[in-house]
C-alpha atoms as a PDB file:
ATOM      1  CA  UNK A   1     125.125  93.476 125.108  1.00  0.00           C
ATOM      2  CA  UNK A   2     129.001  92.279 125.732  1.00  0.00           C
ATOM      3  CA  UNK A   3     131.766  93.275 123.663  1.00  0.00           C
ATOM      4  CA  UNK A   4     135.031  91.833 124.096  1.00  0.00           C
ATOM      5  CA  UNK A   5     138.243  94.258 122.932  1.00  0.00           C
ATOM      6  CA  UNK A   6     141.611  94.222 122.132  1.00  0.00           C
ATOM      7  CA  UNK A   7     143.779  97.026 122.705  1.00  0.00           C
ATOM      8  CA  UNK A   8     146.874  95.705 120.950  1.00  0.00           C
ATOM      9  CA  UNK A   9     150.664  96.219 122.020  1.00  0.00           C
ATOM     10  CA  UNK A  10     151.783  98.233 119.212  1.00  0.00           C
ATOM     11  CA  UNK A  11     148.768 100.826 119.901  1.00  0.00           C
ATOM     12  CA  UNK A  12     149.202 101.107 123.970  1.00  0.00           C
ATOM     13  CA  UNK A  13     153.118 100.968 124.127  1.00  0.00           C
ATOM     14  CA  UNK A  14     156.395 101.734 121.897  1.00  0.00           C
ATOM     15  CA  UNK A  15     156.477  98.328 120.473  1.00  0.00           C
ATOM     16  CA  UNK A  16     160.643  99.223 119.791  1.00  0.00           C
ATOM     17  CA  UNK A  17     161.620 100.338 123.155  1.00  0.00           C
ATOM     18  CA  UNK A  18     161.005  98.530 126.053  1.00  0.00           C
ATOM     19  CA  UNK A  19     158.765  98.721 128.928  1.00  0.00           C
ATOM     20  CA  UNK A  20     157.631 102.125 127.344  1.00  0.00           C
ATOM     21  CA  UNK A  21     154.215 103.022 127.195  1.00  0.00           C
ATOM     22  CA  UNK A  22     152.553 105.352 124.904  1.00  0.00           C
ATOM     23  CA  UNK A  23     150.369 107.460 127.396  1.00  0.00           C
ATOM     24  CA  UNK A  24     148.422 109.273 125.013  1.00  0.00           C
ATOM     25  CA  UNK A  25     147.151 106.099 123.101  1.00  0.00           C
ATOM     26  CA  UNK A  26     146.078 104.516 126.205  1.00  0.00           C
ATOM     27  CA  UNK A  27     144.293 107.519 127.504  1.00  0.00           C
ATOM     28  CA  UNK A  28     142.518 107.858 123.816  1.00  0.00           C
ATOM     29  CA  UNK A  29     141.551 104.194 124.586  1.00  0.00           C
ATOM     30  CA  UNK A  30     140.384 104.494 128.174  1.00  0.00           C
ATOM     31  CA  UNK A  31     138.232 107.316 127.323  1.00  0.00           C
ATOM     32  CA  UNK A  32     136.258 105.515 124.347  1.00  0.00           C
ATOM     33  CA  UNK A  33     135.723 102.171 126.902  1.00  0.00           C
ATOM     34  CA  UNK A  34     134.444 105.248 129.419  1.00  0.00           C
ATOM     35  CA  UNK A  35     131.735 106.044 127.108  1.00  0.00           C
ATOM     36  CA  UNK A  36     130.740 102.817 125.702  1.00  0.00           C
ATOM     37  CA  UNK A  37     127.074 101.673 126.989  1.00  0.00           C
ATOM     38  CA  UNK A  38     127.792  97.816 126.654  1.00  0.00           C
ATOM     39  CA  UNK A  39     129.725  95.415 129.418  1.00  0.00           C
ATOM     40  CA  UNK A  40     133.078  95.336 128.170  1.00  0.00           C
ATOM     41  CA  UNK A  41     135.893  92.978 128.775  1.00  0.00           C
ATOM     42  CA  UNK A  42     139.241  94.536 128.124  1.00  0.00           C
ATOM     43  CA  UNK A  43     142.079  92.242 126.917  1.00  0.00           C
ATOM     44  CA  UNK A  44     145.576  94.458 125.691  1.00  0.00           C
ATOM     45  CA  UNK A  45     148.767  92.976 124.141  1.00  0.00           C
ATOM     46  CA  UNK A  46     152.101  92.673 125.566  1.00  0.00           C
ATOM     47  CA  UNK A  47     153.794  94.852 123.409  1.00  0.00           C
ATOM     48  CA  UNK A  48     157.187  96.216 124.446  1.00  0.00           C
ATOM     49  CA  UNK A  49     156.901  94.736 127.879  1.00  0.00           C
ATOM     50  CA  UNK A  50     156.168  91.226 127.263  1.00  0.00           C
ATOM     51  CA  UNK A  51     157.449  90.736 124.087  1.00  0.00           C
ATOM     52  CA  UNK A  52     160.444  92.260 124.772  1.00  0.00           C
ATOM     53  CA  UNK A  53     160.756  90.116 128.123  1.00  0.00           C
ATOM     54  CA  UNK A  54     159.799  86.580 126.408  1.00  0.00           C
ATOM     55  CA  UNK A  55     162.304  87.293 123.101  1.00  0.00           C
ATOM     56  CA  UNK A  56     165.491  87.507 125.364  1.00  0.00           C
ATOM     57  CA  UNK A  57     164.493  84.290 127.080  1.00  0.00           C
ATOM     58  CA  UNK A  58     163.395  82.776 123.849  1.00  0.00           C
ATOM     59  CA  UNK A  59     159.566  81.926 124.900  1.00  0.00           C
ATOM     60  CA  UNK A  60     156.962  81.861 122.745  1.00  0.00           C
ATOM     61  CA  UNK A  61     153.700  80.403 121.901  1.00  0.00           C
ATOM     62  CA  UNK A  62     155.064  77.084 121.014  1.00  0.00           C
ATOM     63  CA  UNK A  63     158.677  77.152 122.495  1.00  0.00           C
ATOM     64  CA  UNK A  64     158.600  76.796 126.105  1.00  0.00           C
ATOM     65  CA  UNK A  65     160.503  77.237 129.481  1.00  0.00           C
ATOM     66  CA  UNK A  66     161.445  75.114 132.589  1.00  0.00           C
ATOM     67  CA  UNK A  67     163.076  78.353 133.696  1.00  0.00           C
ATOM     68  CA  UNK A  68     161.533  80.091 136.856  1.00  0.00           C
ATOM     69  CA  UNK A  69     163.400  83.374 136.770  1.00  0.00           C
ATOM     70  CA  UNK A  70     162.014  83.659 132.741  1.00  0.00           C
ATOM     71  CA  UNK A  71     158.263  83.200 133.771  1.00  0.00           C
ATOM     72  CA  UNK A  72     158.558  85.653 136.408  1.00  0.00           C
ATOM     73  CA  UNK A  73     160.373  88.189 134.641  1.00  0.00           C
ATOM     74  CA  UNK A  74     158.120  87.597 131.331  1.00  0.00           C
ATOM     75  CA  UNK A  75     154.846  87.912 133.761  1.00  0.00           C
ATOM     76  CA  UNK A  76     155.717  90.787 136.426  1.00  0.00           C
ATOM     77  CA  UNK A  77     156.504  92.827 133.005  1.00  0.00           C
ATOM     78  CA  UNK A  78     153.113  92.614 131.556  1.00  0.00           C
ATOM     79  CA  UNK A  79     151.496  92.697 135.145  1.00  0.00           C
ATOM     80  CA  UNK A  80     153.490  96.056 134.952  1.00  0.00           C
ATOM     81  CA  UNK A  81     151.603  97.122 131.733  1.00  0.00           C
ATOM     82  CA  UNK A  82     148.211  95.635 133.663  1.00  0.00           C
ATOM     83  CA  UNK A  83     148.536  98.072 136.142  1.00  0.00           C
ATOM     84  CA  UNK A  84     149.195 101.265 133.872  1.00  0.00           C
ATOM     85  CA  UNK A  85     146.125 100.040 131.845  1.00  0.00           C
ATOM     86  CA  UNK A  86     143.698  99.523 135.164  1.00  0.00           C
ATOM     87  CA  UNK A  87     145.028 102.963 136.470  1.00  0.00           C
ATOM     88  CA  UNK A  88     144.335 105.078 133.049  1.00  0.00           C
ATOM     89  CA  UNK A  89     140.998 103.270 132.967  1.00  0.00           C
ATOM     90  CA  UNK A  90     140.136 103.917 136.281  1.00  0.00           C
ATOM     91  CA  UNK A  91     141.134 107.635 136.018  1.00  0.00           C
ATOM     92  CA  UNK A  92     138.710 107.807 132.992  1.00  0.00           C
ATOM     93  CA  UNK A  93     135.524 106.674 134.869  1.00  0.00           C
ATOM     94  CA  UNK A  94     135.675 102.385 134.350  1.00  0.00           C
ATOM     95  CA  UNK A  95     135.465 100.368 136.728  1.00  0.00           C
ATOM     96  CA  UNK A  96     138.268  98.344 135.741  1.00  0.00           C
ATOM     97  CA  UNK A  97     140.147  94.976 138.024  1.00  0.00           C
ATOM     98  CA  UNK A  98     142.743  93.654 136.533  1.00  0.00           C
ATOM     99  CA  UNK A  99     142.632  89.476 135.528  1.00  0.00           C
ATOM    100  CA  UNK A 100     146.214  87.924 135.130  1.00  0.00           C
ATOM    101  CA  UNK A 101     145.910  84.617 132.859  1.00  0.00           C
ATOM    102  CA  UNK A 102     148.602  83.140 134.753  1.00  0.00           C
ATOM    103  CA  UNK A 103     147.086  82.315 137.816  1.00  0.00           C
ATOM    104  CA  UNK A 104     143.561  81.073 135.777  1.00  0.00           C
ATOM    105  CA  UNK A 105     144.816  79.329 132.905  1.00  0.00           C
ATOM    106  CA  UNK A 106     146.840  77.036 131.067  1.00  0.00           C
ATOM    107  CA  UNK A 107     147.879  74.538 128.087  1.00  0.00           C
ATOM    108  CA  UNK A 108     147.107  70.769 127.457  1.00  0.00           C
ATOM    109  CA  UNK A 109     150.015  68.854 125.493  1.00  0.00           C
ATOM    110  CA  UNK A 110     148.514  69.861 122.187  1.00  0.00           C
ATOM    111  CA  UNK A 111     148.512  73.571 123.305  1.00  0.00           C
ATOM    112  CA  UNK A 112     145.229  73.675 123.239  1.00  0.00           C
ATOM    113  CA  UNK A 113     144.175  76.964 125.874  1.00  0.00           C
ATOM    114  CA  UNK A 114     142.404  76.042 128.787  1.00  0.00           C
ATOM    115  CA  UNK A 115     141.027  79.008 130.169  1.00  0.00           C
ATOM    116  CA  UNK A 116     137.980  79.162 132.712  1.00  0.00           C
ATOM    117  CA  UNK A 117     135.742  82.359 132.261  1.00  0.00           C
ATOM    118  CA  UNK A 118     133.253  81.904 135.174  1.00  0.00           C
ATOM    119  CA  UNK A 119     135.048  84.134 137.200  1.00  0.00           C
ATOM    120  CA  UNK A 120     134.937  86.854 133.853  1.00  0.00           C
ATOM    121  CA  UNK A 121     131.606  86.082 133.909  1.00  0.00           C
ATOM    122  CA  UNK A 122     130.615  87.213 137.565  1.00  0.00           C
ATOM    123  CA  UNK A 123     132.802  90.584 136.701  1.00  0.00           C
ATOM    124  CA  UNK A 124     131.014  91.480 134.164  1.00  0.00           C
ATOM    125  CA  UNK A 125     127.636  90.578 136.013  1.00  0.00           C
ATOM    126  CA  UNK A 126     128.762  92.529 139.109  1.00  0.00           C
ATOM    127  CA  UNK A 127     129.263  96.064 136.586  1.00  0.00           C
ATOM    128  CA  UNK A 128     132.900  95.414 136.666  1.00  0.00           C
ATOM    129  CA  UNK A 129     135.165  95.343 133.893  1.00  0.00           C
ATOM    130  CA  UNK A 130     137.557  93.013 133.553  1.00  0.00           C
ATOM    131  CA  UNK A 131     141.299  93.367 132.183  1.00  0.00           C
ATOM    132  CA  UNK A 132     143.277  90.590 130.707  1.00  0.00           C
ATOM    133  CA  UNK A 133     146.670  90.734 129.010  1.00  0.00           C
ATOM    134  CA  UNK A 134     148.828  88.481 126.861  1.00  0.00           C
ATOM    135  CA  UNK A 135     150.957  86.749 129.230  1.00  0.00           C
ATOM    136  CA  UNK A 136     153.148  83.346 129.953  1.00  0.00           C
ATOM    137  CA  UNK A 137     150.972  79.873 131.017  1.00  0.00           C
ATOM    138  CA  UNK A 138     152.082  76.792 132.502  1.00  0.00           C
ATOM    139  CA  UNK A 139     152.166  74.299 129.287  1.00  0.00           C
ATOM    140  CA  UNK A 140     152.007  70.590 130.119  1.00  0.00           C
ATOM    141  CA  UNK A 141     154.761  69.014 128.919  1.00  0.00           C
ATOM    142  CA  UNK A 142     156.679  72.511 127.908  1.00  0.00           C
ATOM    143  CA  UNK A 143     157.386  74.348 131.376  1.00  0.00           C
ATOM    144  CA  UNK A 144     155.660  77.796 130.091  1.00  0.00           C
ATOM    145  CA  UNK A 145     154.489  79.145 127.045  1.00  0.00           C
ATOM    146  CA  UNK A 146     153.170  82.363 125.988  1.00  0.00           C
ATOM    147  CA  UNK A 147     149.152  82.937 125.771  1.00  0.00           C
ATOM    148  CA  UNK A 148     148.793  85.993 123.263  1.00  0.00           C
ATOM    149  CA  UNK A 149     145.789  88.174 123.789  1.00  0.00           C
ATOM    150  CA  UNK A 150     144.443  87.019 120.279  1.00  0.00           C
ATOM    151  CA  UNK A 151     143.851  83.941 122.005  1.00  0.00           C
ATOM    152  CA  UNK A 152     142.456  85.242 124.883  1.00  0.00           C
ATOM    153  CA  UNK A 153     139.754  87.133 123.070  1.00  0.00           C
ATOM    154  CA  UNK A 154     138.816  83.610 121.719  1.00  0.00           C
ATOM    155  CA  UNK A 155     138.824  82.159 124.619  1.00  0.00           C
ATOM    156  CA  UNK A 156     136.670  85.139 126.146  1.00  0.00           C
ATOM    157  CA  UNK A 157     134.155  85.843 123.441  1.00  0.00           C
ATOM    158  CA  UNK A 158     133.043  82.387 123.572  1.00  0.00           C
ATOM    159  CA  UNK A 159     133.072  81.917 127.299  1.00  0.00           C
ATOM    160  CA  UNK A 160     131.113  85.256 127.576  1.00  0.00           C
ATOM    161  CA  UNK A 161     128.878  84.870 124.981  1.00  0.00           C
ATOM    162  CA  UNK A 162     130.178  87.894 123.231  1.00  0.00           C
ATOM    163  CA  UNK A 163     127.992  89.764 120.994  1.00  0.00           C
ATOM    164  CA  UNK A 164     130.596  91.268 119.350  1.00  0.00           C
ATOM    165  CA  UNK A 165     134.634  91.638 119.447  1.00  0.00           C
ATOM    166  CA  UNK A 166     136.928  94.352 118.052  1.00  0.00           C
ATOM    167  CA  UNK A 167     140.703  94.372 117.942  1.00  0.00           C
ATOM    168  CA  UNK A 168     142.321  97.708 118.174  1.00  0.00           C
ATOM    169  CA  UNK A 169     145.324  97.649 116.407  1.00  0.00           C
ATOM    170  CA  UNK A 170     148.222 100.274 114.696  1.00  0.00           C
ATOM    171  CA  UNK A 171     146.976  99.812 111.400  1.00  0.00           C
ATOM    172  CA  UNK A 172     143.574 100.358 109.908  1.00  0.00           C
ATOM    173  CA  UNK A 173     142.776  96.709 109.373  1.00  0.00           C
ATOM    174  CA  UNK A 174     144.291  93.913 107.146  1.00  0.00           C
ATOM    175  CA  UNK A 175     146.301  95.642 104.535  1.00  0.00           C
ATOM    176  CA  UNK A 176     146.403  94.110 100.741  1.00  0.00           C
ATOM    177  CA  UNK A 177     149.710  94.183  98.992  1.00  0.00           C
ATOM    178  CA  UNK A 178     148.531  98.030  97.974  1.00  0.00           C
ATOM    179  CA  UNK A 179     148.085  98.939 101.367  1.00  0.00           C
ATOM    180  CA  UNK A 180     144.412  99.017 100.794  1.00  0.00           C
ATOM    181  CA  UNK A 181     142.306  97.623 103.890  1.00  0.00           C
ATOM    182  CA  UNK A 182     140.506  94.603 102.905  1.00  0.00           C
ATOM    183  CA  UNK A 183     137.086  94.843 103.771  1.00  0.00           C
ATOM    184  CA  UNK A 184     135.892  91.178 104.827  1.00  0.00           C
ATOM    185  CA  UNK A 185     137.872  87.825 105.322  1.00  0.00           C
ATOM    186  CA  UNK A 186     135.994  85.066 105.251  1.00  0.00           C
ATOM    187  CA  UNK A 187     138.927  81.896 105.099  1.00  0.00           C
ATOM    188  CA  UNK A 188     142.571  82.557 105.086  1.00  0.00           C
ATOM    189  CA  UNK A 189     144.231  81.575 101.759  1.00  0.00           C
ATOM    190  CA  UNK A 190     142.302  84.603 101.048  1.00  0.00           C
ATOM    191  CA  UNK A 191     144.815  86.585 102.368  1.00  0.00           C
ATOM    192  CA  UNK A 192     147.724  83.912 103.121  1.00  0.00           C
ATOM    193  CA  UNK A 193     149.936  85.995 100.570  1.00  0.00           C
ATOM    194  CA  UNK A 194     149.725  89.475 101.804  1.00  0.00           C
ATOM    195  CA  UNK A 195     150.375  88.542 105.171  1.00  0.00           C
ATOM    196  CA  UNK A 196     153.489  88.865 107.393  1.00  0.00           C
ATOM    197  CA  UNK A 197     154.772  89.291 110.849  1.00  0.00           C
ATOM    198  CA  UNK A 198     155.374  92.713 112.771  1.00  0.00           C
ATOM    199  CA  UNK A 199     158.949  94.563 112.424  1.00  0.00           C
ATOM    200  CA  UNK A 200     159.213  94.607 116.335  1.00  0.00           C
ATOM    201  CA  UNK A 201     159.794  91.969 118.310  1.00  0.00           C
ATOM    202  CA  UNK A 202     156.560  89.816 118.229  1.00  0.00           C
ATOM    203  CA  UNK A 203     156.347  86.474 119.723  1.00  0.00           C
ATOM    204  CA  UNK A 204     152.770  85.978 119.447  1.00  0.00           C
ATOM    205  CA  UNK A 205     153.535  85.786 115.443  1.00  0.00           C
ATOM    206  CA  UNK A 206     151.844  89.025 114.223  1.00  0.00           C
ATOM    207  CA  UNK A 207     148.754  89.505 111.782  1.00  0.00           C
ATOM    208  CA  UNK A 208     148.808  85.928 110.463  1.00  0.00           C
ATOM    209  CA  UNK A 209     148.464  84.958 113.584  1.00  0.00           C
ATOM    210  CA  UNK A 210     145.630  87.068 114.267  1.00  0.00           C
ATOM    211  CA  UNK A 211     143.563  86.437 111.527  1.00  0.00           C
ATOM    212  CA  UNK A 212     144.060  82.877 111.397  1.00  0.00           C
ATOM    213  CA  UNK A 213     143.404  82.987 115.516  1.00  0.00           C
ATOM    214  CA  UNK A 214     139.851  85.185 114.919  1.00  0.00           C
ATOM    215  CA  UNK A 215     138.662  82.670 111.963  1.00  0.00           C
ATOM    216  CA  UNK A 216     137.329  80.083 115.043  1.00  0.00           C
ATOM    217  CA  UNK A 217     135.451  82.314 116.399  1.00  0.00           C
ATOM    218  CA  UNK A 218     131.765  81.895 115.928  1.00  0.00           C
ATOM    219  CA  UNK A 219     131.415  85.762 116.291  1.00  0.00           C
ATOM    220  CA  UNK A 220     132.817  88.370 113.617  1.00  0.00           C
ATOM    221  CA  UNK A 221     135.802  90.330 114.440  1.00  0.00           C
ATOM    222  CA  UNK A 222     136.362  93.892 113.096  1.00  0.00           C
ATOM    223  CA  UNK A 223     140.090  94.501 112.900  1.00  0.00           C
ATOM    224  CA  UNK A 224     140.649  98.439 113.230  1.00  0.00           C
ATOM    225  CA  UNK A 225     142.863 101.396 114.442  1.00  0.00           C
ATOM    226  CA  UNK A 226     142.706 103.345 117.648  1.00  0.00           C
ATOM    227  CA  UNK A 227     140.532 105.806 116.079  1.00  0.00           C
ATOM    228  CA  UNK A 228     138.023 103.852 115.106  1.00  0.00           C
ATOM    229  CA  UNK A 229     137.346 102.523 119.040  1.00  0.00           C
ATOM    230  CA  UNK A 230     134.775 105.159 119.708  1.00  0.00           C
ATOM    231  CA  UNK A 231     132.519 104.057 115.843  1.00  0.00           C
ATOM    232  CA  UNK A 232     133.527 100.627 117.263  1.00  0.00           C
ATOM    233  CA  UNK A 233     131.566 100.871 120.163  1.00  0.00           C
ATOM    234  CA  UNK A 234     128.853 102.945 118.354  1.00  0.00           C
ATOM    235  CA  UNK A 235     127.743  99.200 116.843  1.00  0.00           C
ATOM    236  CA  UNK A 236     130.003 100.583 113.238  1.00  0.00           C
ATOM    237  CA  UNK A 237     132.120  97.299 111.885  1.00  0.00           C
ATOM    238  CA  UNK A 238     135.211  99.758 110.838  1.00  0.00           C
ATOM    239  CA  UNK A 239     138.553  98.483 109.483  1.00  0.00           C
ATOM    240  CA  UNK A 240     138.504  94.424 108.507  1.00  0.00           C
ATOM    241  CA  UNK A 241     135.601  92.277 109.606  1.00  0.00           C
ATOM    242  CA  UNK A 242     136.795  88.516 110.201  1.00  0.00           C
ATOM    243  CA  UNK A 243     133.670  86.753 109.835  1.00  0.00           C
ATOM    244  CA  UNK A 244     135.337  83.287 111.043  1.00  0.00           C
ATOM    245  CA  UNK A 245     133.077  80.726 111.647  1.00  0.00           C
ATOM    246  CA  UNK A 246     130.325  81.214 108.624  1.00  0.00           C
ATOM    247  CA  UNK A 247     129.307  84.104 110.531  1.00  0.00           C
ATOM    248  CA  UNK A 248     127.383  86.726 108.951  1.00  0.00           C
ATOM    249  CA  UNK A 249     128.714  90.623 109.351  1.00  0.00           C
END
């Protein structure tokens, strides 16, 4: 079985204060991919590393850059955050290696993603697992835009042949205009007016974003908090299950 996860950048870092990670999260994390029995691929956000990086050079998923200096400072930031994330979940047992989307993939001129997963794949295969992070693509047409790690799990699950995918993030799942977590989306004018975008800096364009990204999937989504990971991995669907493509949950 292969599960593809999310750790998202408001759960592993300080969203609010940049290049600050929040240790304790991460380590929570790391310790529930230790014990889970599937092949995992790993995929965390950029949180207040690359967001914080790609919102002072104004760079996001659709508005681009022709400047060098703002790719590399947008991409050595969350390669930064890769390492901190390989390290904790090396030092809890994993045998993570770290995957940087920059050098493996990029956008067409309709910003479609291209983004090769052989190479994922053979990881997995091999009893590695793999570690990918939002970060900033070469975009025909656009210099570089930002590839969130929303998309990446997409991109992933499908390459993979995921049999399931979870998304770890600071809130419980998809909140209603109560608060209340909604238990199932199944299209997204079903929720179009209770959602919104994060209060941090977010140029990947927050839940919305999100759910709209994990409704092409073919595979459900559960959308969930940190301490859920561990039920997560169990085989529970906590939190918000995005069924996306007709799929049944």
């Amino acid at each position: 079985m292969t599960v593809v996860v999310k750790l998202g950048g408001s759960v592993v870092t300080e969203k609010d204060e940049p290049e600050t990670l929040d240790e304790e999260a991460i380590g929570q994390a790391a310790a529930a991919v230790a014990a889970a029995d599937e092949a995992v691929v790993v995929v965390h956000g950029g949180g207040s590393f690359g967001h914080h990086h790609a919102s002072s050079h104004g760079v996001s998923r659709t508005d681009g850059t022709h400047d060098a200096v703002a790719v590399r400072e947008i991409h050595e930031a969350m390669k930064r955050l890769n390492d901190a994330m390989v390290d904790a979940l090396a030092d809890a047992g994993v045998p993570a290696v770290p995957v940087h989307p920059l050098s493996a993939g990029s956008r067409d001129v309709d910003g479609d993603l291209d983004l090769p997963t052989g190479q994922v794949a053979t990881m997995l295969g091999e009893g590695f697992v793999p570690v990918l992070h939002g970060d900033v693509l070469a975009h025909a047409g656009s210099g570089a835009t930002i590839v969130s790690g929303d998309e990446l799990v997409v991109a992933l699950a499908t390459g993979v042949d995921a049999d399931s995918v979870g998304l770890c993030s600071a809130v419980p799942g998809v909140l209603d205009a109560d608060d209340d977590v909604i238990d199932r989306i199944d299209a997204f004018e079903e929720v179009a007016a209770v959602l919104g975008g994060s209060d941090a800096a977010d140029v990947t364009g927050g839940m919305a974003a999100k759910v709209r990204t994990l409704l092409d999937l073919d595979t459900p989504a559960s959308i969930f908090a940190l301490d859920d990971l561990e039920a997560f991995f169990e085989g529970d669907e906590p939190g918000t299950l995005v069924a996306g493509g007709g799929g049944e949950g």
